[in-house]
C-alpha atoms as a PDB file:
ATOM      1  CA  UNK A   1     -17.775  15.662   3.874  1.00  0.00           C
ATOM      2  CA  UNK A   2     -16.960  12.419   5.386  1.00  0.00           C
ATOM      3  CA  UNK A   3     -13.267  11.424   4.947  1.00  0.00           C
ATOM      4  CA  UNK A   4     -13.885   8.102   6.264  1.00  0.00           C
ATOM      5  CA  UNK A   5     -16.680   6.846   3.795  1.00  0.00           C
ATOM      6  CA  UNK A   6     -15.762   4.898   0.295  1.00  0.00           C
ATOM      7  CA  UNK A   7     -17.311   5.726  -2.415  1.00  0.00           C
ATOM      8  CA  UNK A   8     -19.845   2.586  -2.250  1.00  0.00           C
ATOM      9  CA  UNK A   9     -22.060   0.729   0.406  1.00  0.00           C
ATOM     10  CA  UNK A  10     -19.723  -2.074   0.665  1.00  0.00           C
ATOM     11  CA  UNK A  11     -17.742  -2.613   4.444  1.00  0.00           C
ATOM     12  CA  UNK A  12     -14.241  -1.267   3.743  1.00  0.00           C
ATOM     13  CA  UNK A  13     -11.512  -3.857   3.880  1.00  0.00           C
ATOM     14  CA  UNK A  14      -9.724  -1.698   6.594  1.00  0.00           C
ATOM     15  CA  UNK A  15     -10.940   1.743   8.213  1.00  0.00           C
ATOM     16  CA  UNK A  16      -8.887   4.028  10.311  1.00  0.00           C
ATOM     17  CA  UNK A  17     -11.441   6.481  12.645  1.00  0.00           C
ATOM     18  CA  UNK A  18     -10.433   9.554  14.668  1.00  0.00           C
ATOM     19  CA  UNK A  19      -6.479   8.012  14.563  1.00  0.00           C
ATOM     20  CA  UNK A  20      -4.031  10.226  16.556  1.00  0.00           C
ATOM     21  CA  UNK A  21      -0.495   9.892  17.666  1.00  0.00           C
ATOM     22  CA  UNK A  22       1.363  12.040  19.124  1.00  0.00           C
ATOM     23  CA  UNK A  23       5.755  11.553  19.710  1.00  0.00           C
ATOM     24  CA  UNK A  24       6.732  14.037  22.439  1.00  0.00           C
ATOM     25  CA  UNK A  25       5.000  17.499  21.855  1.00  0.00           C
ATOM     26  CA  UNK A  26       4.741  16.807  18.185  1.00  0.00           C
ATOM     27  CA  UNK A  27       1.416  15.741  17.645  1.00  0.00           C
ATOM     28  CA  UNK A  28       1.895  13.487  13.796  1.00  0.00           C
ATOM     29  CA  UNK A  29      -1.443  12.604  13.808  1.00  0.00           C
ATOM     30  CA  UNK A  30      -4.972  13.942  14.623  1.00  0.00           C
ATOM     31  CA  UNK A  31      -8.261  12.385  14.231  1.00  0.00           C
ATOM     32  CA  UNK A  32      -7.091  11.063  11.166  1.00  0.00           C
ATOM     33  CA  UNK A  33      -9.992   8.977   8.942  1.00  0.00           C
ATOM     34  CA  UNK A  34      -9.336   7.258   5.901  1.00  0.00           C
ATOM     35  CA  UNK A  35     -11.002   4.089   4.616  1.00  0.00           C
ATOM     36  CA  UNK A  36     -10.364   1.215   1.849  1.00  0.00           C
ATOM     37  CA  UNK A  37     -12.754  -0.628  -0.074  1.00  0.00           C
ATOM     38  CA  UNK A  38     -12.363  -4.172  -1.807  1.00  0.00           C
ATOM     39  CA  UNK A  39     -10.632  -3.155  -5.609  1.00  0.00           C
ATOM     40  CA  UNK A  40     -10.446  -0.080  -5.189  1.00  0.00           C
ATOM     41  CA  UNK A  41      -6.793   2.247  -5.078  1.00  0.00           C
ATOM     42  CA  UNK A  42      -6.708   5.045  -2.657  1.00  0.00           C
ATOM     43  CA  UNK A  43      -4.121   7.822  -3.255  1.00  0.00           C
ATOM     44  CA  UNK A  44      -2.681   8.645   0.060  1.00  0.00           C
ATOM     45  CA  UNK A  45      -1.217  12.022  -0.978  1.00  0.00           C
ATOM     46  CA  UNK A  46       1.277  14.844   1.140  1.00  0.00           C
ATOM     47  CA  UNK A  47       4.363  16.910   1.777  1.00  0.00           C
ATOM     48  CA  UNK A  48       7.535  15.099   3.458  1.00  0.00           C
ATOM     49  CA  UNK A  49       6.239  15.838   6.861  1.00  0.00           C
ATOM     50  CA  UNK A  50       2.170  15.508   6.522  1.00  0.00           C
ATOM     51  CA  UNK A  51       1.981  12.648   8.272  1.00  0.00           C
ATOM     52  CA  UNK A  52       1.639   9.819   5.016  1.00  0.00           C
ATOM     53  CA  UNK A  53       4.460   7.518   6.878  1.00  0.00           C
ATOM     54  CA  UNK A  54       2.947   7.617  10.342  1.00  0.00           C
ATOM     55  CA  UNK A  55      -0.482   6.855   8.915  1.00  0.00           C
ATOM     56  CA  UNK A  56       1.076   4.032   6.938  1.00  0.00           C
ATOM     57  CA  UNK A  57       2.735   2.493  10.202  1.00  0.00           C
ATOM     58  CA  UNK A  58      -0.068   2.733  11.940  1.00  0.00           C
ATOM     59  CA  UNK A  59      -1.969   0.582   9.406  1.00  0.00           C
ATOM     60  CA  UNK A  60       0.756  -1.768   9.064  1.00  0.00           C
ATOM     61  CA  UNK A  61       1.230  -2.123  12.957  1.00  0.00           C
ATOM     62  CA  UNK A  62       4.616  -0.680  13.366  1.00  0.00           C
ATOM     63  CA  UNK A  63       3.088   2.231  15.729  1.00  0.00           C
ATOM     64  CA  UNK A  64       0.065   1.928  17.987  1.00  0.00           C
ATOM     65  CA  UNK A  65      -2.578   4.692  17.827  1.00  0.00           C
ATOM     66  CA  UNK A  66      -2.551   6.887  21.044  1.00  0.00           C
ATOM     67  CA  UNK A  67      -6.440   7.449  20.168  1.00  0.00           C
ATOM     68  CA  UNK A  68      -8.841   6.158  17.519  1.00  0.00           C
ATOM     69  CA  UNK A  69      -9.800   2.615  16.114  1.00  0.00           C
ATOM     70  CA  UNK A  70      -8.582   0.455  13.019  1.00  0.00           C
ATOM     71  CA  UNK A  71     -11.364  -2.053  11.502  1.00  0.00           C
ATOM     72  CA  UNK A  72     -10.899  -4.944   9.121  1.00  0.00           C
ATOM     73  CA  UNK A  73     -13.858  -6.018   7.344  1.00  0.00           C
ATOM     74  CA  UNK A  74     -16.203  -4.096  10.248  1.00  0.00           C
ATOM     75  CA  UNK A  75     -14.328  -5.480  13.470  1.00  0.00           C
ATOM     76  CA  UNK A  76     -12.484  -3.384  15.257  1.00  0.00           C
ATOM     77  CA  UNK A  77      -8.625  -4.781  15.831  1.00  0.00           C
ATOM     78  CA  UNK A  78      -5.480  -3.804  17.728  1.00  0.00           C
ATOM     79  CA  UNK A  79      -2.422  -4.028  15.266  1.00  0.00           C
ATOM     80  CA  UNK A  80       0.053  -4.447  18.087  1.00  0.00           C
ATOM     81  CA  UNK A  81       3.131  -5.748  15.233  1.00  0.00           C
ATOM     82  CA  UNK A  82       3.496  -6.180  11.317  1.00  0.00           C
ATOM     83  CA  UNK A  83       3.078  -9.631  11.929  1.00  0.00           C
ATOM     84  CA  UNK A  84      -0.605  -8.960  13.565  1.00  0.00           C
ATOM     85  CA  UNK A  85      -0.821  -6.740  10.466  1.00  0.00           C
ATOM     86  CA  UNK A  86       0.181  -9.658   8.243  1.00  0.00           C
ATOM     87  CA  UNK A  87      -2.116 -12.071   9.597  1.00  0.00           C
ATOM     88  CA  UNK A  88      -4.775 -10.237   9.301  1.00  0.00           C
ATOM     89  CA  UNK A  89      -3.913  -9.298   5.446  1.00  0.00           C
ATOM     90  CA  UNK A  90      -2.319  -6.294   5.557  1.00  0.00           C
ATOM     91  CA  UNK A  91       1.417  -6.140   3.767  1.00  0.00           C
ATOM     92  CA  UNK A  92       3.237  -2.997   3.488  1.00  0.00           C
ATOM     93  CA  UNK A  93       5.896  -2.262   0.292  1.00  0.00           C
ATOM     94  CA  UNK A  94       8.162   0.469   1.339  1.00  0.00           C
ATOM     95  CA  UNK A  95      10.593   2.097  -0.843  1.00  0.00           C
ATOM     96  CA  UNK A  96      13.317  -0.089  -0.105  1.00  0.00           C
ATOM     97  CA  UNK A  97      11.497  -3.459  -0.760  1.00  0.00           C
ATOM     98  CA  UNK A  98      13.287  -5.190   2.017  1.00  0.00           C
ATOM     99  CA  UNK A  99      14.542  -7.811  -0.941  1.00  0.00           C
ATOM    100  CA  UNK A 100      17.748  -9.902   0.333  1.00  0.00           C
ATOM    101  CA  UNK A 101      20.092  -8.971  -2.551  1.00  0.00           C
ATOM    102  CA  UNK A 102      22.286 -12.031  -2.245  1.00  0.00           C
ATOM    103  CA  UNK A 103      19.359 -14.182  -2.438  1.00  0.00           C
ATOM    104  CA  UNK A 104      17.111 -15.783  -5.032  1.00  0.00           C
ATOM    105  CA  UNK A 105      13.899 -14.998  -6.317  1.00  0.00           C
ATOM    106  CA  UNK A 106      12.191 -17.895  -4.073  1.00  0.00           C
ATOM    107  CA  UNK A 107      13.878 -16.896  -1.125  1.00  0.00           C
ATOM    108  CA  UNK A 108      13.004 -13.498  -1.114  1.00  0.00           C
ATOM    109  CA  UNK A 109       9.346 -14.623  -1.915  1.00  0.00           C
ATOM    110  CA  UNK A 110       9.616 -16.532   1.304  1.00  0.00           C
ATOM    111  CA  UNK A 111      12.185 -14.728   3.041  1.00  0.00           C
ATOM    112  CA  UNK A 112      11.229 -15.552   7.010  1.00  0.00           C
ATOM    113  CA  UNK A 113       8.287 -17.797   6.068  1.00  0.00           C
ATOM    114  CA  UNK A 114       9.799 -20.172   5.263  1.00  0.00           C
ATOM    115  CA  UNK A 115       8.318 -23.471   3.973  1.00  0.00           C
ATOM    116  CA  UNK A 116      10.302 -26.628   5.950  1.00  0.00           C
ATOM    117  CA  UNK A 117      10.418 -30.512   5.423  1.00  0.00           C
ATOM    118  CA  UNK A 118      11.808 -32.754   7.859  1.00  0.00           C
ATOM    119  CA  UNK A 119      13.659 -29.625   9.786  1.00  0.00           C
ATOM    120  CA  UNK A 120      15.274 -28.548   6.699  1.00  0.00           C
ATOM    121  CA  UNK A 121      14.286 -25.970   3.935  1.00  0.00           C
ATOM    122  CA  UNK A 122      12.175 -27.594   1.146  1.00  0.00           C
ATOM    123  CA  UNK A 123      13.736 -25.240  -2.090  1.00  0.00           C
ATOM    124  CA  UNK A 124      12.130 -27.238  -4.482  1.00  0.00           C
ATOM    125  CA  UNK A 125       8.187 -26.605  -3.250  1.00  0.00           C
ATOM    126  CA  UNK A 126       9.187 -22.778  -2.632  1.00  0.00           C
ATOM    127  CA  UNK A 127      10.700 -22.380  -6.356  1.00  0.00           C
ATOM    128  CA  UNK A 128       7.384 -24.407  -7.410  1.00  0.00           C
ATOM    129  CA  UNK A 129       5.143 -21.684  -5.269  1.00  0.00           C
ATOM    130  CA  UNK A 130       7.011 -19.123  -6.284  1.00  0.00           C
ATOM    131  CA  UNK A 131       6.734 -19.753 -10.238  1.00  0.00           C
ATOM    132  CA  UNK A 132       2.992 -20.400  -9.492  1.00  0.00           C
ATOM    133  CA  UNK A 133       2.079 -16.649  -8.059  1.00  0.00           C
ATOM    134  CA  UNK A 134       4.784 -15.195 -10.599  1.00  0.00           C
ATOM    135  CA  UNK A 135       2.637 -16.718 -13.145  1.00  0.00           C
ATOM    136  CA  UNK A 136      -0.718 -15.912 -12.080  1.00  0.00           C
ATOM    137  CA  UNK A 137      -0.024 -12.363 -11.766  1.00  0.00           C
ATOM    138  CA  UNK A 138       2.245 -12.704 -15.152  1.00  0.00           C
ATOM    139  CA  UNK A 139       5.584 -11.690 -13.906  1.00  0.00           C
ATOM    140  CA  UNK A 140       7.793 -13.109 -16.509  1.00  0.00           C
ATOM    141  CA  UNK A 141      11.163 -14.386 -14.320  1.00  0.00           C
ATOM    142  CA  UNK A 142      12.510 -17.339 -16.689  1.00  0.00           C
ATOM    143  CA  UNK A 143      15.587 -17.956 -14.003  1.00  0.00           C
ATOM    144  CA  UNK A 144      14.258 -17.994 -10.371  1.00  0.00           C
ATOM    145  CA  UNK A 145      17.986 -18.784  -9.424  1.00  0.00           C
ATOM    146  CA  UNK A 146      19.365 -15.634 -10.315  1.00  0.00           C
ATOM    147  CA  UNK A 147      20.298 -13.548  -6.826  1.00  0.00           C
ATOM    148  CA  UNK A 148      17.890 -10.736  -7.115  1.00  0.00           C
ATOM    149  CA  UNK A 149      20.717  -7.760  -7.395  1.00  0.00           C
ATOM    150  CA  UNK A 150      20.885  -8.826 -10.918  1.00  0.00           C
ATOM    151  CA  UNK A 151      17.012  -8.057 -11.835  1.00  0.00           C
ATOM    152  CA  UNK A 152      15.880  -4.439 -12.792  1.00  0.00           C
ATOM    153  CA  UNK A 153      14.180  -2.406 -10.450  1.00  0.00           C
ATOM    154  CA  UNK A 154      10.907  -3.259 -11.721  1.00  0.00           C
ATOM    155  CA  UNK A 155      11.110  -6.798 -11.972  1.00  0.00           C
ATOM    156  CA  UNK A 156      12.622  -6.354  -8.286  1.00  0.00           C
ATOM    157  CA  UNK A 157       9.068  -4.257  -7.178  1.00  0.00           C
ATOM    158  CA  UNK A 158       7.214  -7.327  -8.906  1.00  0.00           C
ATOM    159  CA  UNK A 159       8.880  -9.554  -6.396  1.00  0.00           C
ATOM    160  CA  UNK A 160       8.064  -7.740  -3.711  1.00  0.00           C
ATOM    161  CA  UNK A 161       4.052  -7.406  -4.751  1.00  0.00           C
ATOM    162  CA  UNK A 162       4.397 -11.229  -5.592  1.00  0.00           C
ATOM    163  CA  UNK A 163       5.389 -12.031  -1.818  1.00  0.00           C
ATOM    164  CA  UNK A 164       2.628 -10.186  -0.574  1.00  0.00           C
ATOM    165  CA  UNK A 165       0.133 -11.610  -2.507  1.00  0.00           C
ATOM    166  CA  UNK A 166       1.301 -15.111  -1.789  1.00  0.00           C
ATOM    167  CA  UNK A 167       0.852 -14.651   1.699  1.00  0.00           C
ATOM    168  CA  UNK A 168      -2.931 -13.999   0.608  1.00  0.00           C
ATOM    169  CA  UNK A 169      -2.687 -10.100   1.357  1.00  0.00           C
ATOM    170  CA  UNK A 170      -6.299  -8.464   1.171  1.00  0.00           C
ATOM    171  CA  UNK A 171      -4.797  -4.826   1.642  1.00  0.00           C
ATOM    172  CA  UNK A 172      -1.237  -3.428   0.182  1.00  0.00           C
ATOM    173  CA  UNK A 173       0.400  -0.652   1.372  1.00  0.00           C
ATOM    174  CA  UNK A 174       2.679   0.766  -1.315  1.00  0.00           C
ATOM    175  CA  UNK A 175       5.463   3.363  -0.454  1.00  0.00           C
ATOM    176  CA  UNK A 176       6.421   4.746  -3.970  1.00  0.00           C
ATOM    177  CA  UNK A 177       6.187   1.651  -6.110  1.00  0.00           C
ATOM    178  CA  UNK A 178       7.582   3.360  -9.203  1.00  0.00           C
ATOM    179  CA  UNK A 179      10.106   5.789  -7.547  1.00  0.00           C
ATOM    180  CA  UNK A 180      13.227   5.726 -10.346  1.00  0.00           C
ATOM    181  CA  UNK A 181      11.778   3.301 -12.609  1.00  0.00           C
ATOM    182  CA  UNK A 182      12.136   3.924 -16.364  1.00  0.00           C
ATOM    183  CA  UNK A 183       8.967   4.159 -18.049  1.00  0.00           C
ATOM    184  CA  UNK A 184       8.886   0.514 -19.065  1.00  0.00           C
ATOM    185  CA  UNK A 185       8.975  -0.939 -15.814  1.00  0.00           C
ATOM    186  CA  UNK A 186       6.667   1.622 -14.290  1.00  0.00           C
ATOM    187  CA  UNK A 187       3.898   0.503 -16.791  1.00  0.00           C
ATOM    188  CA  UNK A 188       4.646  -3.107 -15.512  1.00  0.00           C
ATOM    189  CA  UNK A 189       4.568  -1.983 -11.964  1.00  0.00           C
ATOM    190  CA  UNK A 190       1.165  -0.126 -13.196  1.00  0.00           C
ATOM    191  CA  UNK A 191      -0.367  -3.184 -15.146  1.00  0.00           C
ATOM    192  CA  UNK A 192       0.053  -5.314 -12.357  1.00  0.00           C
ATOM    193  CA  UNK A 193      -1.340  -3.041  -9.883  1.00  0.00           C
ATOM    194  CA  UNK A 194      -4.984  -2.784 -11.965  1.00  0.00           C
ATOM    195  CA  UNK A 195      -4.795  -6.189 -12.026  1.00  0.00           C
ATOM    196  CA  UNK A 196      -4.732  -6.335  -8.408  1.00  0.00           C
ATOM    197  CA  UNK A 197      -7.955  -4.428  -8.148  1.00  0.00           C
ATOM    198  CA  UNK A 198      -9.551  -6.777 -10.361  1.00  0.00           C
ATOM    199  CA  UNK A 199      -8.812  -9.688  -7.774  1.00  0.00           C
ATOM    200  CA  UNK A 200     -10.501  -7.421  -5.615  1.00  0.00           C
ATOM    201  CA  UNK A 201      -7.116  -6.095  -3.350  1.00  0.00           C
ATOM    202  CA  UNK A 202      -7.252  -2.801  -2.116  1.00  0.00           C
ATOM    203  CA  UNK A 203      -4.362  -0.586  -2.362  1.00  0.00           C
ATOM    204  CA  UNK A 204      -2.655   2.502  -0.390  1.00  0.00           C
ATOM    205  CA  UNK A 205      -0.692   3.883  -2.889  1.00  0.00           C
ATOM    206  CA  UNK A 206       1.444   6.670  -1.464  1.00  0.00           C
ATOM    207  CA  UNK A 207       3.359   8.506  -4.452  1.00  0.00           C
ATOM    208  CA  UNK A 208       4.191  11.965  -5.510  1.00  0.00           C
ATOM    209  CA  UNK A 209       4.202  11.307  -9.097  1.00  0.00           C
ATOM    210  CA  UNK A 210       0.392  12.814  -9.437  1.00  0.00           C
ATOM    211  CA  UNK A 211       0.319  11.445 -13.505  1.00  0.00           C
ATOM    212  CA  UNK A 212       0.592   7.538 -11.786  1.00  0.00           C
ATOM    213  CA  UNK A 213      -1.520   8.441  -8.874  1.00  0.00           C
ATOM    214  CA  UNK A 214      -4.824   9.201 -11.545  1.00  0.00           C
ATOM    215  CA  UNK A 215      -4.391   6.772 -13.474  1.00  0.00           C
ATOM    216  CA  UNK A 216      -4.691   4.074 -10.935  1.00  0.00           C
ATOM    217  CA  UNK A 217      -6.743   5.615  -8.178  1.00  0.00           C
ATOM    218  CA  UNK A 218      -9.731   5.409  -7.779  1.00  0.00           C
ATOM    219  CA  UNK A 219      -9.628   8.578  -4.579  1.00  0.00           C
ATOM    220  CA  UNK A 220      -7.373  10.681  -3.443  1.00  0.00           C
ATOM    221  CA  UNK A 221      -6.611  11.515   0.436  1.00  0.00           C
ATOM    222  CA  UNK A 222      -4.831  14.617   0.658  1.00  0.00           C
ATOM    223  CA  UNK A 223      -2.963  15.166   3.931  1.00  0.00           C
ATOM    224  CA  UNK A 224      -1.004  18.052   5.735  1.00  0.00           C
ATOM    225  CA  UNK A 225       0.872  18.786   9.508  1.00  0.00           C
ATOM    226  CA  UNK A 226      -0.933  14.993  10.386  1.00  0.00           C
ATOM    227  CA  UNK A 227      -4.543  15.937   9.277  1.00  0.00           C
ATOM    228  CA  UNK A 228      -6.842  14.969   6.568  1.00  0.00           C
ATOM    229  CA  UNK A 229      -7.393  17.950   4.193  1.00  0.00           C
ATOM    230  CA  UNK A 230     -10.521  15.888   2.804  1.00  0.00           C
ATOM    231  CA  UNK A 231     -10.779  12.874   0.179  1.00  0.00           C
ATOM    232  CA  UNK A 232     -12.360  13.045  -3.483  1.00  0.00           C
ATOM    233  CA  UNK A 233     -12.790  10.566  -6.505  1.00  0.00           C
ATOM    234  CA  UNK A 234     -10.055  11.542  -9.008  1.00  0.00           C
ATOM    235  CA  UNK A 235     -13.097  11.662 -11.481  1.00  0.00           C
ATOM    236  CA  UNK A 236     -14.267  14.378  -9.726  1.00  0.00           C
ATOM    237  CA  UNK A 237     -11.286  16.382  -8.874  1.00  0.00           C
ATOM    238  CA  UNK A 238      -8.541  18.024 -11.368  1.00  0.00           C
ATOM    239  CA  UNK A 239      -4.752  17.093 -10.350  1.00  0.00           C
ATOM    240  CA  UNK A 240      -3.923  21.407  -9.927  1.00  0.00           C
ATOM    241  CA  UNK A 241      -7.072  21.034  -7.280  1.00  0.00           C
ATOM    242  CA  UNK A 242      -5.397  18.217  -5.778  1.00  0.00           C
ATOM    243  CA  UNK A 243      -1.776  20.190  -5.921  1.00  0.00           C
ATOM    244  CA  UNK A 244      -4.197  23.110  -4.113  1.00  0.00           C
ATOM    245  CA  UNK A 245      -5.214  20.917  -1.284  1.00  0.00           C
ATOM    246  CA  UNK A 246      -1.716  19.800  -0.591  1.00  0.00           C
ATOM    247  CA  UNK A 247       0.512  23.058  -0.625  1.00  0.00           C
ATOM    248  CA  UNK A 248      -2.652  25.198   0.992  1.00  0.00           C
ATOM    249  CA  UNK A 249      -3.854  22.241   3.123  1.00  0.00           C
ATOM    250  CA  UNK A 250      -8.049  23.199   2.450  1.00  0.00           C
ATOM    251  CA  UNK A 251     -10.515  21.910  -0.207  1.00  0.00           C
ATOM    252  CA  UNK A 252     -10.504  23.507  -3.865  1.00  0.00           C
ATOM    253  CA  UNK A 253     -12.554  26.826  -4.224  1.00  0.00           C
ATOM    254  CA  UNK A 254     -15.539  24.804  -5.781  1.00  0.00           C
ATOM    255  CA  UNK A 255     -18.051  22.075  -4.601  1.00  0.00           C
ATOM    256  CA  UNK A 256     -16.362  18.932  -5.396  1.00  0.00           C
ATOM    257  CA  UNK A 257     -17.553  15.489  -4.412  1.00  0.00           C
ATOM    258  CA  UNK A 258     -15.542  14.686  -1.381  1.00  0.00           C
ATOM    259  CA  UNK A 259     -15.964  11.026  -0.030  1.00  0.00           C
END
């Protein structure tokens, strides 16, 4: 088994190798690899505690790796900051969406990138650039005015994915996209994810709702106490094998194709 390899010959948008990171005596992470081709979803799956959030950090440059390497498209980086991350295409989604509630849909979409003319905010090109990715990944907004504490949850997530993509993100990180949305707005959440992979974005999707997690990933990556149990195609895996590799922490009691 190779954790690190994707399930094709194409170079991985970004690849973690032999990632550890340690915080005192608590080691959170050892020679972790995981990998992320172009379209495809990868299921980062684990216990509170198995080391999903570090990993995730790491990636999106909020920790340095005490040991190990990170490559984008081949090349081997140093994610010193989320804005390093960002530059070089990585946004992370966590839970919380980091949305300005008192602000408007626009401004959240550009919410410390602002787009300036003469010194001064230019509100009319942002609302025109923020209808323009709205509408090409068919978010249906009809007032961008509205502060966003008055949207639902889901059209809230959208806005969040919407920003990233803007900002020409190649990789998303997604912390529970669909944590307490109602069914409708987790099939929009869903829909717009697929359609994501079709632009050719790869996705982290971290989520313990295992239903969500197979029907939009294309692997899993099971993790436990900051290693990787081992990886699989969700076509080649059941979810109670995957439920195995997380609460035991080894690799179902059959031969399964492990990538």
């Amino acid at each position: 088994m190779s954790a690190a390899s994707s399930p094709n010959s194409v170079t991985p948008l970004v690849e973690a190798r032999g990632i550890s990171k340690s915080f005192g005596g608590i080691h959170a992470l050892e020679d972790v690899n995981v990998s992320l081709a172009p379209g495809e979803v990868l299921g980062l799956l684990g216990h509170n505690g198995a080391g999903k959030s570090t990993l995730i950090k790491m990636l999106s440059g909020a920790y340095t790796a005490d040991a190990g390497q990170i490559l984008i498209n081949g090349q081997e980086v140093k994610l010193t900051s989320p804005r390093t991350a960002q530059k070089l295409g990585i946004e992370t989604i966590y839970q919380n969406l980091a949305l300005a509630d008192n602000l408007d849909v626009a401004a959240n979409i550009f919410l410390g990138r602002e787009l300036l003319r003469g010194g001064a905010l230019d509100e009319d090109t942002m609302e025109l650039e923020a209808r323009k990715v709205l509408d090409r990944l068919k978010v249906n907004l009809p007032d961008l005015k509205k502060p966003v504490f008055n949207l639902s949850g889901g059209q809230r997530q959208c806005i969040a994915i919407s920003r990233a993509i803007y900002f020409k993100a190649r990789v998303l990180i997604m912390d529970e996209p669909t944590a307490a949305l109602g069914p409708q707005e987790t099939h929009q959440v869903n829909e717009l994810i697929k359609s994501l992979k079709t632009e050719g974005v790869g996705i982290f999707l971290i989520s313990h709702d295992m239903h969500d997690v197979f029907d939009l990933a294309d692997r899993v990556t099971v993790m436990k106490n900051g290693k990787v149990v081992g990886s699989a195609l969700t076509s080649q895996i059941t979810q109670d094998e995957v439920l195995e590799m997380i609460i035991a922490g080894k690799l179902p009691g059959r031969d399964v194709l492990t990538v």
